[in-house]
PDB file of N, CA and C in Angstrom:
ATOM      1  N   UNK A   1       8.639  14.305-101.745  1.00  0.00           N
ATOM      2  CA  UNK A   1       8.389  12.908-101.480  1.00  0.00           C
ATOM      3  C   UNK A   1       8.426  12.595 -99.991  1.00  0.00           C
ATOM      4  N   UNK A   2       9.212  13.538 -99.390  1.00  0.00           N
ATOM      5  CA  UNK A   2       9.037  13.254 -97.551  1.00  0.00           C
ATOM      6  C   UNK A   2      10.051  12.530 -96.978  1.00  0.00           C
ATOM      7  N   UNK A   3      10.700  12.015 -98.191  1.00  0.00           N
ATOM      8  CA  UNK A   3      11.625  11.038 -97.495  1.00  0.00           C
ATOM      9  C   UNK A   3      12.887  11.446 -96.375  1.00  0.00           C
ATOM     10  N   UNK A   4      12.643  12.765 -96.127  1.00  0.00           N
ATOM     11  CA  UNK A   4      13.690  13.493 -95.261  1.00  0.00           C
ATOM     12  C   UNK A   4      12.859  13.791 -94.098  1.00  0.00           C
ATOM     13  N   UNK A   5      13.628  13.397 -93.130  1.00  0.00           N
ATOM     14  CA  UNK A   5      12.570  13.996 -91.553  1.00  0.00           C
ATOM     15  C   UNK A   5      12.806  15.184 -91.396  1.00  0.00           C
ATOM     16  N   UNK A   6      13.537  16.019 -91.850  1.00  0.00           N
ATOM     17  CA  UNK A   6      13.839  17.358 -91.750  1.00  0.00           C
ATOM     18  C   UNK A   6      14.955  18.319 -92.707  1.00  0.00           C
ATOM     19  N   UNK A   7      15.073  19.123 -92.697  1.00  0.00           N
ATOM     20  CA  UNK A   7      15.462  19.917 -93.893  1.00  0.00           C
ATOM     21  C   UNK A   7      16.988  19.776 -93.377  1.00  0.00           C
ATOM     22  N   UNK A   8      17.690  19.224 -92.766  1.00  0.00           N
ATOM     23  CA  UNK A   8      18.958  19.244 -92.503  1.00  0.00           C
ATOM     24  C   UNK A   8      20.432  19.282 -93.251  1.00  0.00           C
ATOM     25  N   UNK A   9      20.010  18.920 -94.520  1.00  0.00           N
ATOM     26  CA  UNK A   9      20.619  18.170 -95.527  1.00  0.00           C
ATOM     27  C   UNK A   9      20.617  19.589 -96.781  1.00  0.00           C
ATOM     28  N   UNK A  10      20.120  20.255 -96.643  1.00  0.00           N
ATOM     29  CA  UNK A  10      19.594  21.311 -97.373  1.00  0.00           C
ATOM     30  C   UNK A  10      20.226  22.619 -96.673  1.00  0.00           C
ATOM     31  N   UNK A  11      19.966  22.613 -95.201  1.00  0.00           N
ATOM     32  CA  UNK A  11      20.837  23.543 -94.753  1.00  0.00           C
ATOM     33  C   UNK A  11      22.411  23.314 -94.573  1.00  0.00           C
ATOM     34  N   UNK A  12      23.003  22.135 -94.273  1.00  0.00           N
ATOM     35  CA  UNK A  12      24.289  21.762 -94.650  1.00  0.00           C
ATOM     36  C   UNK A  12      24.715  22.384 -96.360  1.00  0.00           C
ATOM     37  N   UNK A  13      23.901  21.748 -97.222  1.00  0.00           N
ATOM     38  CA  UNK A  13      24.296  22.148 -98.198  1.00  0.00           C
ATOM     39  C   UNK A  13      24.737  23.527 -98.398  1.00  0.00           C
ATOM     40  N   UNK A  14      24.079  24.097 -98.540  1.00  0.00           N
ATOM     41  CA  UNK A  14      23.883  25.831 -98.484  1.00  0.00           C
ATOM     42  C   UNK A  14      25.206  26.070 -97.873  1.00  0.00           C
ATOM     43  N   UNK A  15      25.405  25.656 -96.755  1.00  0.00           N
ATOM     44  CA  UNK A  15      26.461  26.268 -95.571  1.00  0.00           C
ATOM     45  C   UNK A  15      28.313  25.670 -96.188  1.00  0.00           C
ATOM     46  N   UNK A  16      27.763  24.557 -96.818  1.00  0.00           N
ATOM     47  CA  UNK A  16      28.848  24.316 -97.806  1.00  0.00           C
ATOM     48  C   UNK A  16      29.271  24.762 -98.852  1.00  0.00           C
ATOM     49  N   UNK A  17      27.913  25.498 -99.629  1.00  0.00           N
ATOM     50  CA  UNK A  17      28.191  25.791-101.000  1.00  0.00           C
ATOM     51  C   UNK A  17      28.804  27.130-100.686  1.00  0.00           C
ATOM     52  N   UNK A  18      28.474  28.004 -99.346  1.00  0.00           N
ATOM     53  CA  UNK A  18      29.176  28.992 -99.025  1.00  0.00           C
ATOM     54  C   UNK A  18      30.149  29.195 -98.758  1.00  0.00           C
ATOM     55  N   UNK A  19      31.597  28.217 -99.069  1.00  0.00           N
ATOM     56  CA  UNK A  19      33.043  27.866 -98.813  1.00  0.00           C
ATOM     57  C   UNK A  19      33.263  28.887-100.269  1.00  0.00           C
ATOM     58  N   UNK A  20      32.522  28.080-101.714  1.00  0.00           N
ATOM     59  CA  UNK A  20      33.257  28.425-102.186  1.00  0.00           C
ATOM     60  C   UNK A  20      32.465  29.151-103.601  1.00  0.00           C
ATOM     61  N   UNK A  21      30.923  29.532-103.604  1.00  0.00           N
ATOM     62  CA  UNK A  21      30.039  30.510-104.036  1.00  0.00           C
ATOM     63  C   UNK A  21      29.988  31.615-103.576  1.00  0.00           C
ATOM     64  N   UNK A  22      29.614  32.187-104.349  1.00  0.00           N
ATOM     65  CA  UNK A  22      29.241  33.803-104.115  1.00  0.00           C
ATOM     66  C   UNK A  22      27.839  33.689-103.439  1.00  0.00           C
ATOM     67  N   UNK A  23      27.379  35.054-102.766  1.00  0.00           N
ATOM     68  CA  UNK A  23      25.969  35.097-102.514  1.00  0.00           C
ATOM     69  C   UNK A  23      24.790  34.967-103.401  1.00  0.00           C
ATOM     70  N   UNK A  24      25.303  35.522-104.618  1.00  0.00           N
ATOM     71  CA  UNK A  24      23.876  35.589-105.493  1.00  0.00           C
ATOM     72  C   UNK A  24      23.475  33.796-105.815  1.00  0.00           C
ATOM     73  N   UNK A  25      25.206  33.190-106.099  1.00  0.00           N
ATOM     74  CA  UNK A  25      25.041  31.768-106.612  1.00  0.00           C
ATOM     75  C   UNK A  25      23.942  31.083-105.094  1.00  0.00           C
ATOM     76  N   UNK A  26      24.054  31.653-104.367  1.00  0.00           N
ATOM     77  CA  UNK A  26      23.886  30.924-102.930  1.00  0.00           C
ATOM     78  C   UNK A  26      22.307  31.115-102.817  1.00  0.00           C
ATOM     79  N   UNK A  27      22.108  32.397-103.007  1.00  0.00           N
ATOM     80  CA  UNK A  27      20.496  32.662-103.410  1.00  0.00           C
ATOM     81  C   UNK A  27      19.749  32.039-104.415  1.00  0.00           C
ATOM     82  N   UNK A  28      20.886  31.903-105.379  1.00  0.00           N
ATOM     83  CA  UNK A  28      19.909  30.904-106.567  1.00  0.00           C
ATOM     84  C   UNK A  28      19.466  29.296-106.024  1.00  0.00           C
ATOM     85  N   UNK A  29      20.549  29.037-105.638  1.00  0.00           N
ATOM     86  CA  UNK A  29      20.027  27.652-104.992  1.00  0.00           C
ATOM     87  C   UNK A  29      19.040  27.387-103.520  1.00  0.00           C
ATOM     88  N   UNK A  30      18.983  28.689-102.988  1.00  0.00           N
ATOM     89  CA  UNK A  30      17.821  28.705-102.432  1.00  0.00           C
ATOM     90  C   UNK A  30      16.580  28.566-102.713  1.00  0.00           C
ATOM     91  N   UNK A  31      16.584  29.281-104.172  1.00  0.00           N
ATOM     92  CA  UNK A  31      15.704  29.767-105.216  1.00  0.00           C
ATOM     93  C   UNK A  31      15.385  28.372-105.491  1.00  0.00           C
ATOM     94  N   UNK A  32      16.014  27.550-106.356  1.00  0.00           N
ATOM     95  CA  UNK A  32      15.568  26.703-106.466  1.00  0.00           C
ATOM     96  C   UNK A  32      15.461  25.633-105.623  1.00  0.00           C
ATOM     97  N   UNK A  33      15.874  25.350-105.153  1.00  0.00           N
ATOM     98  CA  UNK A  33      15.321  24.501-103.575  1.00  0.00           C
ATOM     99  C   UNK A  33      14.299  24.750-103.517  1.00  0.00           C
ATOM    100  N   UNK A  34      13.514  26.050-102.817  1.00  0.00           N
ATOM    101  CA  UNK A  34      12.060  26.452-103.441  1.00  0.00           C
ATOM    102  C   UNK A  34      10.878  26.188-104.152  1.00  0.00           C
ATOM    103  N   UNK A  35      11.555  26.333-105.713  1.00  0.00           N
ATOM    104  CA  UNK A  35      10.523  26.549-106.306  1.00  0.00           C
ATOM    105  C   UNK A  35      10.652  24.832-107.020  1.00  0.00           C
ATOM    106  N   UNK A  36      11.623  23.678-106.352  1.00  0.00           N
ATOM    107  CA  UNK A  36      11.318  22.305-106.538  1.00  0.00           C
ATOM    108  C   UNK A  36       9.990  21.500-105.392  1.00  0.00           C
ATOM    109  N   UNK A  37      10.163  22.804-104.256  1.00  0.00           N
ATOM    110  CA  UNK A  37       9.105  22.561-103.641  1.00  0.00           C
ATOM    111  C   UNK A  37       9.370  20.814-102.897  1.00  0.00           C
ATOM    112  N   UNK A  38      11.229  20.705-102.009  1.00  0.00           N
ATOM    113  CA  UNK A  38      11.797  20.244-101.881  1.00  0.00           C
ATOM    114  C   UNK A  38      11.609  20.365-100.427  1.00  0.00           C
ATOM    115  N   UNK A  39      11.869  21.397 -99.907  1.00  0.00           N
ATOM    116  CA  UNK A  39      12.312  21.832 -98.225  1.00  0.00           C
ATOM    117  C   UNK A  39      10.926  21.601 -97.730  1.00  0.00           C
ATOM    118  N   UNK A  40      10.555  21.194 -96.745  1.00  0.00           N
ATOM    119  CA  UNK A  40       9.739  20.689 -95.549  1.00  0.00           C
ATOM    120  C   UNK A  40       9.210  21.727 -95.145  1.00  0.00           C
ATOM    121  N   UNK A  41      10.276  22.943 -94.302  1.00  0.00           N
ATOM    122  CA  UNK A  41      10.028  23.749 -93.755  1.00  0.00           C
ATOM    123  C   UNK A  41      10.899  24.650 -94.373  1.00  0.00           C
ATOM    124  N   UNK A  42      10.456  25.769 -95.223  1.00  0.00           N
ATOM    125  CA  UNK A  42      11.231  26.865 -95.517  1.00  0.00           C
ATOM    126  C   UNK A  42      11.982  27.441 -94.945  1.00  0.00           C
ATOM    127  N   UNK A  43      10.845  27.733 -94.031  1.00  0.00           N
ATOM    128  CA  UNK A  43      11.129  29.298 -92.510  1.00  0.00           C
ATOM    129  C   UNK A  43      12.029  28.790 -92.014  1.00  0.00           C
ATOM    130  N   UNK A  44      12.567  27.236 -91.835  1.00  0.00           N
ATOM    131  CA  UNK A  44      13.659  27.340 -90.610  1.00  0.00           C
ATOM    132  C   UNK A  44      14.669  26.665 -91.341  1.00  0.00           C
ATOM    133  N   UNK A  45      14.731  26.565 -92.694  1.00  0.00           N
ATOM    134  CA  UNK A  45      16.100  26.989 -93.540  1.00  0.00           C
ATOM    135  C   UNK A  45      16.492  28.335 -93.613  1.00  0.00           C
ATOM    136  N   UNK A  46      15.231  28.751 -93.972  1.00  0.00           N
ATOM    137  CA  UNK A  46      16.087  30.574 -94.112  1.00  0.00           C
ATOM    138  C   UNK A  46      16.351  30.746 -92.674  1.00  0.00           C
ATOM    139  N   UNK A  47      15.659  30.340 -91.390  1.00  0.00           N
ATOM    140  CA  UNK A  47      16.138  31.047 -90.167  1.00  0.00           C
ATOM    141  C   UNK A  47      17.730  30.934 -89.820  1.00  0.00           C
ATOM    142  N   UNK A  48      17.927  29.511 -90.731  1.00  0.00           N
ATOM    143  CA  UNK A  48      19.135  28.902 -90.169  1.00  0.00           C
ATOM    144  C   UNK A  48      20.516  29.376 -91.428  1.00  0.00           C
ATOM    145  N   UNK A  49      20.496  30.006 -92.596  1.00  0.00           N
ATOM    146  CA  UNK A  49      20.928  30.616 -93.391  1.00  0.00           C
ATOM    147  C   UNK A  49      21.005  31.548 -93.881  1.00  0.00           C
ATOM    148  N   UNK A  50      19.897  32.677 -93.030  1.00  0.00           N
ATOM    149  CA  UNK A  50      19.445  33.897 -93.958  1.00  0.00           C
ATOM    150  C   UNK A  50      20.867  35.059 -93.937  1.00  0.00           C
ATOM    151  N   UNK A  51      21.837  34.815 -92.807  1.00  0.00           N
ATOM    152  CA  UNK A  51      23.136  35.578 -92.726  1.00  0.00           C
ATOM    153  C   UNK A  51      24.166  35.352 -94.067  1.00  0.00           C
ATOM    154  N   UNK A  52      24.079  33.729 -94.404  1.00  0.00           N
ATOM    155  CA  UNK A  52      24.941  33.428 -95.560  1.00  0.00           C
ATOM    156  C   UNK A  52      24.222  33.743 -96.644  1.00  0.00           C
ATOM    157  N   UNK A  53      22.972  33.830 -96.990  1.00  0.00           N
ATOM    158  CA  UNK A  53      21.920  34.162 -98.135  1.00  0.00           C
ATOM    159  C   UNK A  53      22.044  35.199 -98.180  1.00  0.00           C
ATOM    160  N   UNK A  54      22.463  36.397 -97.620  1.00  0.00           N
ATOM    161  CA  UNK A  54      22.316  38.245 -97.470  1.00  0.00           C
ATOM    162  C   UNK A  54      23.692  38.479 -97.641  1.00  0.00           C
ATOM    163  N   UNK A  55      24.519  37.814 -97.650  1.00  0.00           N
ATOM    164  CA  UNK A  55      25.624  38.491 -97.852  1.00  0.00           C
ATOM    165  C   UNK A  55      26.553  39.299 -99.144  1.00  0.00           C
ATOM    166  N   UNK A  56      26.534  40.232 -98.615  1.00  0.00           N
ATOM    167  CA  UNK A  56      27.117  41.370 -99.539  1.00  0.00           C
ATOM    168  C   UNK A  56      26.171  42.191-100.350  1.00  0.00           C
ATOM    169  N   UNK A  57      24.366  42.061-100.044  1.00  0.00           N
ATOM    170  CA  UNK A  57      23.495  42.525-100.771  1.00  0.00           C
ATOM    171  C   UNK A  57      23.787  44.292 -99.745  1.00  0.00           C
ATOM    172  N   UNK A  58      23.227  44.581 -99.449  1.00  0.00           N
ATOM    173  CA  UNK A  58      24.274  45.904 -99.159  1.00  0.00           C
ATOM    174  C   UNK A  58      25.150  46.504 -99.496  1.00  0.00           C
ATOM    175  N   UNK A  59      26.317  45.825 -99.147  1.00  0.00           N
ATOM    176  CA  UNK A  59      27.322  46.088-100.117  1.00  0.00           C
ATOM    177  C   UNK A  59      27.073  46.968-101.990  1.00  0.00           C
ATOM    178  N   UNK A  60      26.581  45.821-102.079  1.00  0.00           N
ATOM    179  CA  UNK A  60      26.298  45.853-103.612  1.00  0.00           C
ATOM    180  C   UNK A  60      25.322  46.894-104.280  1.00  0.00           C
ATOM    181  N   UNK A  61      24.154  46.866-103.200  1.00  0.00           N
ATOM    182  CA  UNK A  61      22.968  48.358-103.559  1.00  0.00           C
ATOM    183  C   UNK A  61      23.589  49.606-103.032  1.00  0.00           C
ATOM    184  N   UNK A  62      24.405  49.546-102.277  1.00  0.00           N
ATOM    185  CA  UNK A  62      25.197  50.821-102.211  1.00  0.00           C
ATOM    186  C   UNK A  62      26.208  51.344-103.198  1.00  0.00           C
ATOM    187  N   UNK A  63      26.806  50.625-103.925  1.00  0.00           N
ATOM    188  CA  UNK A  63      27.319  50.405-104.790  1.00  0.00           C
ATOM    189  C   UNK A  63      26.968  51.016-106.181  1.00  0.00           C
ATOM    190  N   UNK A  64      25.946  50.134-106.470  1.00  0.00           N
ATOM    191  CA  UNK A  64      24.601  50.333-108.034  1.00  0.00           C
ATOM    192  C   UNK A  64      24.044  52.419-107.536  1.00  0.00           C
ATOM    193  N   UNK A  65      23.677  52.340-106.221  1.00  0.00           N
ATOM    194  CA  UNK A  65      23.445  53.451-105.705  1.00  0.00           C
ATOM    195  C   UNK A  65      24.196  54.849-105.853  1.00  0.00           C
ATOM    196  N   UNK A  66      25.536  54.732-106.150  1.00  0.00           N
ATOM    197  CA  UNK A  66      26.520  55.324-105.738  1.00  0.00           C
ATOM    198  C   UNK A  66      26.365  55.579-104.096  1.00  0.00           C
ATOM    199  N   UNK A  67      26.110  55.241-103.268  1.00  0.00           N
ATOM    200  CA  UNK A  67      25.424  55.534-101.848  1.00  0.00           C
ATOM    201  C   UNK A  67      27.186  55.667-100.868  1.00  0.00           C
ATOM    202  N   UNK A  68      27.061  56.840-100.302  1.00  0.00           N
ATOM    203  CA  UNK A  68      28.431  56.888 -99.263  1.00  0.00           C
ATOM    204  C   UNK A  68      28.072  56.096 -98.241  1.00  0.00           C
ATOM    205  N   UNK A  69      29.235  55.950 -97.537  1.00  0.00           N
ATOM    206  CA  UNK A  69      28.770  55.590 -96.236  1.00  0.00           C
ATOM    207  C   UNK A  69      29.920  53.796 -95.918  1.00  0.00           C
ATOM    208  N   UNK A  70      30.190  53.368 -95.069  1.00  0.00           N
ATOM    209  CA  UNK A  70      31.142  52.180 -94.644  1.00  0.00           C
ATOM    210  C   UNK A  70      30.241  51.221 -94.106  1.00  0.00           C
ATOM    211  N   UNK A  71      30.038  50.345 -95.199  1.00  0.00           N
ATOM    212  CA  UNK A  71      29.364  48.852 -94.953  1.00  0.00           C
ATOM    213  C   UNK A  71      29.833  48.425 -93.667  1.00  0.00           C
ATOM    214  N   UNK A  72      30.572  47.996 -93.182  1.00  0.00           N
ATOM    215  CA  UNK A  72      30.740  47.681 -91.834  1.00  0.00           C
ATOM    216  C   UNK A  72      30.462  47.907 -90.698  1.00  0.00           C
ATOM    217  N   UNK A  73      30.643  49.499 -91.075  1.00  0.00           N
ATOM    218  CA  UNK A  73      30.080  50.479 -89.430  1.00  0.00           C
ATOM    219  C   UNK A  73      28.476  50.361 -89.796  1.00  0.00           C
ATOM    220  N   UNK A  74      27.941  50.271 -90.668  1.00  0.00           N
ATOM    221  CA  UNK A  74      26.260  50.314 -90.812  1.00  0.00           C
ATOM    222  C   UNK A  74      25.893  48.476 -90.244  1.00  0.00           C
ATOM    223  N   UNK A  75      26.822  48.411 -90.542  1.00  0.00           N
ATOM    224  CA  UNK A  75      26.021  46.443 -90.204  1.00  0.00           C
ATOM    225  C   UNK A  75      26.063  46.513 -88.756  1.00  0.00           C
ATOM    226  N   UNK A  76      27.033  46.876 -88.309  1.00  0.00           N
ATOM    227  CA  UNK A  76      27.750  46.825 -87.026  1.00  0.00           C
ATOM    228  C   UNK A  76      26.933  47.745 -85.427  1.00  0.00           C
ATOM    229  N   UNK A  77      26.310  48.630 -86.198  1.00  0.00           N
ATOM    230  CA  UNK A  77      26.031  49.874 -85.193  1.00  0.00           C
ATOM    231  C   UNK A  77      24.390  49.766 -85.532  1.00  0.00           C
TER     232      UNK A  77
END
């Protein structure tokens, strides 16, 4: 509807729901944010969230993987 001059309100959200959601919950509501076809500008929600949206996906495919190796030193280096 437009009635927002900018997606601001959407990235707050997100950055809130990340106090006390998990990542996947955090992705879903990206998800749907999306596909309500709500956000103005996608690209500079995800630019401005994509660290809290990714989190622990690594983790986790290493995991499903059996994959060795220390999540931290790989993010890090």
């Amino acid at each position: 509807m437009g009635l927002l001059a900018d997606d601001k309100e959407y990235i707050d959200a997100i950055k809130e729901a990340s106090e006390f959601a998990s990542g996947y919950q955090l992705r879903r509501l990206f998800v749907t944010l999306l596909s309500m076809n709500i956000i103005s500008k996608p690209d500079i929600v995800w630019n401005s969230t994509w660290s809290i949206l990714c989190d622990r996906i690594l983790y986790q495919k290493r995991k499903e993987m059996n994959l060795p190796g220390n999540l931290y030193c790989d993010l890090f280096n």
